[in-house]
PDB file of N, CA and C in Angstrom:
ATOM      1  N   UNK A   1      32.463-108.736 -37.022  1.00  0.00           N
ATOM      2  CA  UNK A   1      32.421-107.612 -37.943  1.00  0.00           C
ATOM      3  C   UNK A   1      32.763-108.104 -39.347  1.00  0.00           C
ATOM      4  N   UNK A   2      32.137-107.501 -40.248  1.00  0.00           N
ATOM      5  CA  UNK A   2      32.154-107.743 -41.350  1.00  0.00           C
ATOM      6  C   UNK A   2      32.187-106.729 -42.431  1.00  0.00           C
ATOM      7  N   UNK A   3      32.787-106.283 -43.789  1.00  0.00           N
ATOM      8  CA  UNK A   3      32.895-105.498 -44.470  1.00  0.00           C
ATOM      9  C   UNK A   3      32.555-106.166 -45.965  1.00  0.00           C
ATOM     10  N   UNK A   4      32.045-105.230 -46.355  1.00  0.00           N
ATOM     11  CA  UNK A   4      31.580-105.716 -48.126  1.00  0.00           C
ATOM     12  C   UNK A   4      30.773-105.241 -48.482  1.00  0.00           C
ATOM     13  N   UNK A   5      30.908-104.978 -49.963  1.00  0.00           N
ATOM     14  CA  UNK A   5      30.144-104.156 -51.075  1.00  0.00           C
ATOM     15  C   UNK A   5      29.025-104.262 -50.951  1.00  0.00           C
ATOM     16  N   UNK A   6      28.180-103.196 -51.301  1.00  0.00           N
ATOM     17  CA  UNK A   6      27.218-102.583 -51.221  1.00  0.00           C
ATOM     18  C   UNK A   6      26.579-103.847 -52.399  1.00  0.00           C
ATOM     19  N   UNK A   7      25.210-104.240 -52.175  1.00  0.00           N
ATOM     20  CA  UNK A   7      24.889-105.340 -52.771  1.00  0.00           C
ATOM     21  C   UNK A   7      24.137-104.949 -54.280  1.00  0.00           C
ATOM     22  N   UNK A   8      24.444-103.377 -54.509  1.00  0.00           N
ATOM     23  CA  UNK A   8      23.780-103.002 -55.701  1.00  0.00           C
ATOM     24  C   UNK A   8      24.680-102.801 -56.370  1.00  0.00           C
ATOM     25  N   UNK A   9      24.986-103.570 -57.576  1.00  0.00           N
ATOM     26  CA  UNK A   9      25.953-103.507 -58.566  1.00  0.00           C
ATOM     27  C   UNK A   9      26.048-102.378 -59.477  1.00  0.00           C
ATOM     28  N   UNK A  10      25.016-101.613 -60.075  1.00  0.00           N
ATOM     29  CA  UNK A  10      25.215-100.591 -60.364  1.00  0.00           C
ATOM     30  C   UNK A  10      26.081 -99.321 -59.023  1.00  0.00           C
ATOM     31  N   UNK A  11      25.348 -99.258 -57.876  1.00  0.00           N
ATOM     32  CA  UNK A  11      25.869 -98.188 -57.261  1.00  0.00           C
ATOM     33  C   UNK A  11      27.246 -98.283 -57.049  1.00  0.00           C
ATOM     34  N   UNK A  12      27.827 -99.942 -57.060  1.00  0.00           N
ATOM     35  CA  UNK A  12      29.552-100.536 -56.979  1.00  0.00           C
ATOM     36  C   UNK A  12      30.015-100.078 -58.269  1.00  0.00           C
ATOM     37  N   UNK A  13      29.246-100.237 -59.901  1.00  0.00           N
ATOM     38  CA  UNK A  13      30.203 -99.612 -60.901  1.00  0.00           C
ATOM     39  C   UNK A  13      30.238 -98.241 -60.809  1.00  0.00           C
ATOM     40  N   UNK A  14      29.659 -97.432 -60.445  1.00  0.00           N
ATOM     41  CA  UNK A  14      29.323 -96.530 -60.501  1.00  0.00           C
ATOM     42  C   UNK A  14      30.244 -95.289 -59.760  1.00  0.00           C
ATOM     43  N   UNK A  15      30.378 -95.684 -58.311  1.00  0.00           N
ATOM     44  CA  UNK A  15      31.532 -95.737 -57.626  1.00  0.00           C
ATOM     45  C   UNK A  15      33.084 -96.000 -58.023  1.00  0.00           C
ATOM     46  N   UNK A  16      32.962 -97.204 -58.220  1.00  0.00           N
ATOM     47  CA  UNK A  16      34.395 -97.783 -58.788  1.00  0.00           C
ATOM     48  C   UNK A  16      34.543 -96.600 -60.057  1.00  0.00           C
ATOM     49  N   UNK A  17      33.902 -96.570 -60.637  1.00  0.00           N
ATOM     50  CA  UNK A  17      34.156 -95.510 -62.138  1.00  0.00           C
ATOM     51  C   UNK A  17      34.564 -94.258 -61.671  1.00  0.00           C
ATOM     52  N   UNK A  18      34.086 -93.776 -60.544  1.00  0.00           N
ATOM     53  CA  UNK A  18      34.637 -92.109 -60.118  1.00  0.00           C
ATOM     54  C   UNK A  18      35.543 -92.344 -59.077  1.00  0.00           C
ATOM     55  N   UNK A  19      35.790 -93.746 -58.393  1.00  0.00           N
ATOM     56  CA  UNK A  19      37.122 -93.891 -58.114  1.00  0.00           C
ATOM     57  C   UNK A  19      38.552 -93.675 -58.837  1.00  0.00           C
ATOM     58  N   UNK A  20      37.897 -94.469 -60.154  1.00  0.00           N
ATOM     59  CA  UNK A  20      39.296 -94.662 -61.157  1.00  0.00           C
ATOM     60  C   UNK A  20      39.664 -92.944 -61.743  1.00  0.00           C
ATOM     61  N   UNK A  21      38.242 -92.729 -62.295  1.00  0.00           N
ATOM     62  CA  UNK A  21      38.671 -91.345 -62.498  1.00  0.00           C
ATOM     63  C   UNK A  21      39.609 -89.952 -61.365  1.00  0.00           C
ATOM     64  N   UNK A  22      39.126 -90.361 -60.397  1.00  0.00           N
ATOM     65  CA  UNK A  22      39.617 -89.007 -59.115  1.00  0.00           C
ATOM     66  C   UNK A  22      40.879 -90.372 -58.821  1.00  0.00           C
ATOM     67  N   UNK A  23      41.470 -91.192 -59.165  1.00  0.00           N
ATOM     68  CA  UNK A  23      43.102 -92.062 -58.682  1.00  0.00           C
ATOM     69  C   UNK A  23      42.845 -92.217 -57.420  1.00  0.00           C
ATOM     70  N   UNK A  24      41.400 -93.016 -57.180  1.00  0.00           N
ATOM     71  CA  UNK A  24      41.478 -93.583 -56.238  1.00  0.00           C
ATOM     72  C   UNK A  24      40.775 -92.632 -54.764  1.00  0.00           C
ATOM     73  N   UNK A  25      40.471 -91.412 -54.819  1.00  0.00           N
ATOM     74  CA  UNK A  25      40.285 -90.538 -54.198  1.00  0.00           C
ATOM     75  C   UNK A  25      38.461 -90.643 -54.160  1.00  0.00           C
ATOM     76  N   UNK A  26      37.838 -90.603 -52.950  1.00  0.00           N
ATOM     77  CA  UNK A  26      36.252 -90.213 -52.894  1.00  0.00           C
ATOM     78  C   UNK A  26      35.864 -90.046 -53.855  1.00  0.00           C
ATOM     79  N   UNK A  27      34.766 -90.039 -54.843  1.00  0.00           N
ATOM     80  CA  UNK A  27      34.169 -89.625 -56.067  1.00  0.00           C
ATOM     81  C   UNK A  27      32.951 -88.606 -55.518  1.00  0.00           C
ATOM     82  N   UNK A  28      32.660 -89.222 -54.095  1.00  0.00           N
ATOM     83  CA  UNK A  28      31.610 -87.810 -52.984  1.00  0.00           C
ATOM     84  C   UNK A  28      32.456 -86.965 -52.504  1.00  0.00           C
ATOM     85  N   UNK A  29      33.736 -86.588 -52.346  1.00  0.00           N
ATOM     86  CA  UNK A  29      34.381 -85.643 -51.743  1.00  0.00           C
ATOM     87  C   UNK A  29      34.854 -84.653 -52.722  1.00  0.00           C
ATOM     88  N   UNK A  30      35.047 -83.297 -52.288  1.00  0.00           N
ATOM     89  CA  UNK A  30      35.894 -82.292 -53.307  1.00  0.00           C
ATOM     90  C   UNK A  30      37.260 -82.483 -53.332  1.00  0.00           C
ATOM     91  N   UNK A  31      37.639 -82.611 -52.258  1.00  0.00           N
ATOM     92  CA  UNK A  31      39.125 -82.264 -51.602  1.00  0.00           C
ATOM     93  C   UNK A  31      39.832 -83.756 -52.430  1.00  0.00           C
ATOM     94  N   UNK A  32      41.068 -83.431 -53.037  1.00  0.00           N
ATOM     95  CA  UNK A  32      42.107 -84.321 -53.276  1.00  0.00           C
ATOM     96  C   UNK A  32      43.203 -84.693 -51.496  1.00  0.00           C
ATOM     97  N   UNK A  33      42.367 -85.269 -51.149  1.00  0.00           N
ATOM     98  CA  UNK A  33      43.483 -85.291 -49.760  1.00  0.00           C
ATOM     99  C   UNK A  33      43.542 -86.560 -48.981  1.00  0.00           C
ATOM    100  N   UNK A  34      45.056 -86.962 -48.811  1.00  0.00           N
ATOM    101  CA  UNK A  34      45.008 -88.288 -48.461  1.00  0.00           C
ATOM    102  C   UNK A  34      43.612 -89.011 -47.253  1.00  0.00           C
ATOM    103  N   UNK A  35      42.720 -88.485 -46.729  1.00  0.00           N
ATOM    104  CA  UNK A  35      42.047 -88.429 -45.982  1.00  0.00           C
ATOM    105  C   UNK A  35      40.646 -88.727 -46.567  1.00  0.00           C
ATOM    106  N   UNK A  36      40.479 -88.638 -47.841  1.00  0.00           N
ATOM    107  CA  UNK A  36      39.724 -88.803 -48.893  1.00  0.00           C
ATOM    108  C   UNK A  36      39.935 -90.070 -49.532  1.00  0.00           C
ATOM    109  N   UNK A  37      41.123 -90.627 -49.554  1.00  0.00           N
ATOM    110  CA  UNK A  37      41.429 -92.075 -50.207  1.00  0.00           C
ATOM    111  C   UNK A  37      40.705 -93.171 -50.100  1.00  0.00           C
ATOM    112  N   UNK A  38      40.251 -93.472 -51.162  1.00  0.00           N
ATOM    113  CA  UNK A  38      39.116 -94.895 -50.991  1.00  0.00           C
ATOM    114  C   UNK A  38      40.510 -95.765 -50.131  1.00  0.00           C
ATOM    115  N   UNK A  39      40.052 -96.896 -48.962  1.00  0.00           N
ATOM    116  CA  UNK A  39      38.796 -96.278 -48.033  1.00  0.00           C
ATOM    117  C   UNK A  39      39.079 -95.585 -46.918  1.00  0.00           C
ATOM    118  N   UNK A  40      38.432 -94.018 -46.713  1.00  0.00           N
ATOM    119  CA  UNK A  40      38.472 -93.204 -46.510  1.00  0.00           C
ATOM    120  C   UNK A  40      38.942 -93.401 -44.620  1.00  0.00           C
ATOM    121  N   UNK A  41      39.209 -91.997 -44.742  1.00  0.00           N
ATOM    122  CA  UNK A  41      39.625 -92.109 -42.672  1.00  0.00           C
ATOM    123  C   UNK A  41      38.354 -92.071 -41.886  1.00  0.00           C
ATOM    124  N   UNK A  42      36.797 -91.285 -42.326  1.00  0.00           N
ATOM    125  CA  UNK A  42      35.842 -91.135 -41.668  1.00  0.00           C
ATOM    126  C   UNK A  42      34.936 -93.052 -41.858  1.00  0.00           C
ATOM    127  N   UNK A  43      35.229 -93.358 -42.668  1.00  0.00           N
ATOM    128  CA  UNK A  43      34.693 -95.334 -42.754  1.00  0.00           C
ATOM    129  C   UNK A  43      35.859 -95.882 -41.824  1.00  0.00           C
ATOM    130  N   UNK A  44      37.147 -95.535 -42.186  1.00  0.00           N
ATOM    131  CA  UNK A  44      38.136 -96.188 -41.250  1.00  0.00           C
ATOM    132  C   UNK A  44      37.475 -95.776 -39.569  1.00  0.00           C
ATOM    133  N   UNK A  45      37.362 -94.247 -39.615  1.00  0.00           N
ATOM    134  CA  UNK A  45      37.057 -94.226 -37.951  1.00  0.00           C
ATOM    135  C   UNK A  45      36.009 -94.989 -37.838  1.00  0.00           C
ATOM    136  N   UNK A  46      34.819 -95.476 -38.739  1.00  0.00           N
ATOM    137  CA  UNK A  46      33.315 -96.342 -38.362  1.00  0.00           C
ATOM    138  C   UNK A  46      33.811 -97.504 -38.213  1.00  0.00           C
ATOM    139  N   UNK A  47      34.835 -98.189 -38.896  1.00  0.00           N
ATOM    140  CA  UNK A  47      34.943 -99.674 -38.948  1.00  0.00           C
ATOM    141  C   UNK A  47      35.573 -99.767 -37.208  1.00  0.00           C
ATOM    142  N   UNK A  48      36.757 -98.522 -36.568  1.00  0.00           N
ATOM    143  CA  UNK A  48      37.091 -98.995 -35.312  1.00  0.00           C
ATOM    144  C   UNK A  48      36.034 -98.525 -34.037  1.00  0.00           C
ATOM    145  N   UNK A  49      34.966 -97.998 -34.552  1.00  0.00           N
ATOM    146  CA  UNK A  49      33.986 -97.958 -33.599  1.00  0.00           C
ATOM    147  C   UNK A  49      32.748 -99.609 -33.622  1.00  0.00           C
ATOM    148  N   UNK A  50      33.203-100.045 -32.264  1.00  0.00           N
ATOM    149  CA  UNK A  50      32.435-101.276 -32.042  1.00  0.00           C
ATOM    150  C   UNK A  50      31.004-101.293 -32.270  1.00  0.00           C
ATOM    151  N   UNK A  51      29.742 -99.864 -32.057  1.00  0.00           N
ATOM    152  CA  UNK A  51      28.788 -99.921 -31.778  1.00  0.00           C
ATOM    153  C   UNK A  51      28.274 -99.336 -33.633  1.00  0.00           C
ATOM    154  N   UNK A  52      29.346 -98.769 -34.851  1.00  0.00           N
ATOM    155  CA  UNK A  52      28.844 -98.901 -35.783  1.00  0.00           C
ATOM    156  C   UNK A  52      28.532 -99.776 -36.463  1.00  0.00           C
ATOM    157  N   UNK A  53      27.507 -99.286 -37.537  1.00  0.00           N
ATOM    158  CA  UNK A  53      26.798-100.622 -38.306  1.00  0.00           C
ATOM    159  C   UNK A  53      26.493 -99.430 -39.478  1.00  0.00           C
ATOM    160  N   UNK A  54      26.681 -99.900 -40.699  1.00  0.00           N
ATOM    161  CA  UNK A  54      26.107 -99.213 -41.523  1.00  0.00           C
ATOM    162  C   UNK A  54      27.090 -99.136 -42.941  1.00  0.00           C
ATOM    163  N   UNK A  55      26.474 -97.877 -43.862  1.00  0.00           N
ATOM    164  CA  UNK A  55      27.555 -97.838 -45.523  1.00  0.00           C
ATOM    165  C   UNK A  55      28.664 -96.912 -44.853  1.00  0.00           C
ATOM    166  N   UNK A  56      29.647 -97.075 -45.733  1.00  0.00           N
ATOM    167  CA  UNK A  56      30.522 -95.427 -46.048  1.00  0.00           C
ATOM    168  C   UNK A  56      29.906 -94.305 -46.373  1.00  0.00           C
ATOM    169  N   UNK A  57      30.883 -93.410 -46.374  1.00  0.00           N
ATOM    170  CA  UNK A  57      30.023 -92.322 -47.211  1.00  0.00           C
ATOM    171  C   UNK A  57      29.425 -91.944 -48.509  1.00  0.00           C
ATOM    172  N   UNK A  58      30.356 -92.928 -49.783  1.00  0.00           N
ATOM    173  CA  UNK A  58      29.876 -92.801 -51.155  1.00  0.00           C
ATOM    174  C   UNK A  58      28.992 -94.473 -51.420  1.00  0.00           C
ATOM    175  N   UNK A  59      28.215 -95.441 -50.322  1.00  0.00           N
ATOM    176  CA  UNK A  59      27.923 -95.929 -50.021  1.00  0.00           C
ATOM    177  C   UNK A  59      28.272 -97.454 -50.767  1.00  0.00           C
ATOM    178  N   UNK A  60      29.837 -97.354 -50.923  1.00  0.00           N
ATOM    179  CA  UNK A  60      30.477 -98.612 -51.776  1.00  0.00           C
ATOM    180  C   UNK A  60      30.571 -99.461 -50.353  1.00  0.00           C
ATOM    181  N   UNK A  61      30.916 -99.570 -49.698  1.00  0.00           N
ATOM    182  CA  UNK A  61      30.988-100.466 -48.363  1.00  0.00           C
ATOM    183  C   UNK A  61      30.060-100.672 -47.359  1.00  0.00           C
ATOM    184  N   UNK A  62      30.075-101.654 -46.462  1.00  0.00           N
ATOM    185  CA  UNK A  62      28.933-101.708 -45.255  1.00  0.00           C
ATOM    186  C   UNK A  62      29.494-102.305 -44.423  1.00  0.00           C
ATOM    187  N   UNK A  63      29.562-101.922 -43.475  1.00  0.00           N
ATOM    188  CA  UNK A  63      30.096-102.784 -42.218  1.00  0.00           C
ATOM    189  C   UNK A  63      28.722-103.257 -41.650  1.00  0.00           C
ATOM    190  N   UNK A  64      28.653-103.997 -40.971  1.00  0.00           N
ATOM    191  CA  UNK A  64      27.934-105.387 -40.502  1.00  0.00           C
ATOM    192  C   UNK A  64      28.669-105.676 -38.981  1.00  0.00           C
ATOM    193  N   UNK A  65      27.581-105.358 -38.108  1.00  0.00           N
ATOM    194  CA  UNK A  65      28.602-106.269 -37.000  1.00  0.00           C
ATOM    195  C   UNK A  65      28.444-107.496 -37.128  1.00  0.00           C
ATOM    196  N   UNK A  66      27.696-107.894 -38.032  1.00  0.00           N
ATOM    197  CA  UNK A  66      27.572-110.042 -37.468  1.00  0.00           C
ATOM    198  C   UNK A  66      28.713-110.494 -39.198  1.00  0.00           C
ATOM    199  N   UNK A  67      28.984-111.597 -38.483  1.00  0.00           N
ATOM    200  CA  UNK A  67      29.898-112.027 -38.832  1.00  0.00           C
ATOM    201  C   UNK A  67      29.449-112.676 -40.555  1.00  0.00           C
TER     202      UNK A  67
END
């Protein structure tokens, strides 16, 4: 398994920029709630599922099962 940025540098500043603005919080979510915190509990639940593969939800990350 493997984790890392989304390979489009704009969609990473872009992200990162409504990270900094919302303190770190989803820049796709409404809710201010620890559950929302870049990186989030719904990517956390994908990264401990063995059979996911794919982005997060504001599509700054990708898990990869190959190494």
């Amino acid at each position: 398994m493997k984790i890392s940025l989304n390979p489009d540098e704009k969609v990473v500043k872009m992200i990162k920029d409504g990270l900094e603005k919302k303190g770190g919080y989803c820049p796709c979510r409404l809710e201010i709630i620890e559950d929302n915190k870049c990186m989030c509990k719904e990517f956390r639940d994908q990264i401990a599922d063995p059979e996911y593969e794919g982005f997060c939800h504001c599509m700054l990350y990708y898990k990869s099962l190959k190494d």
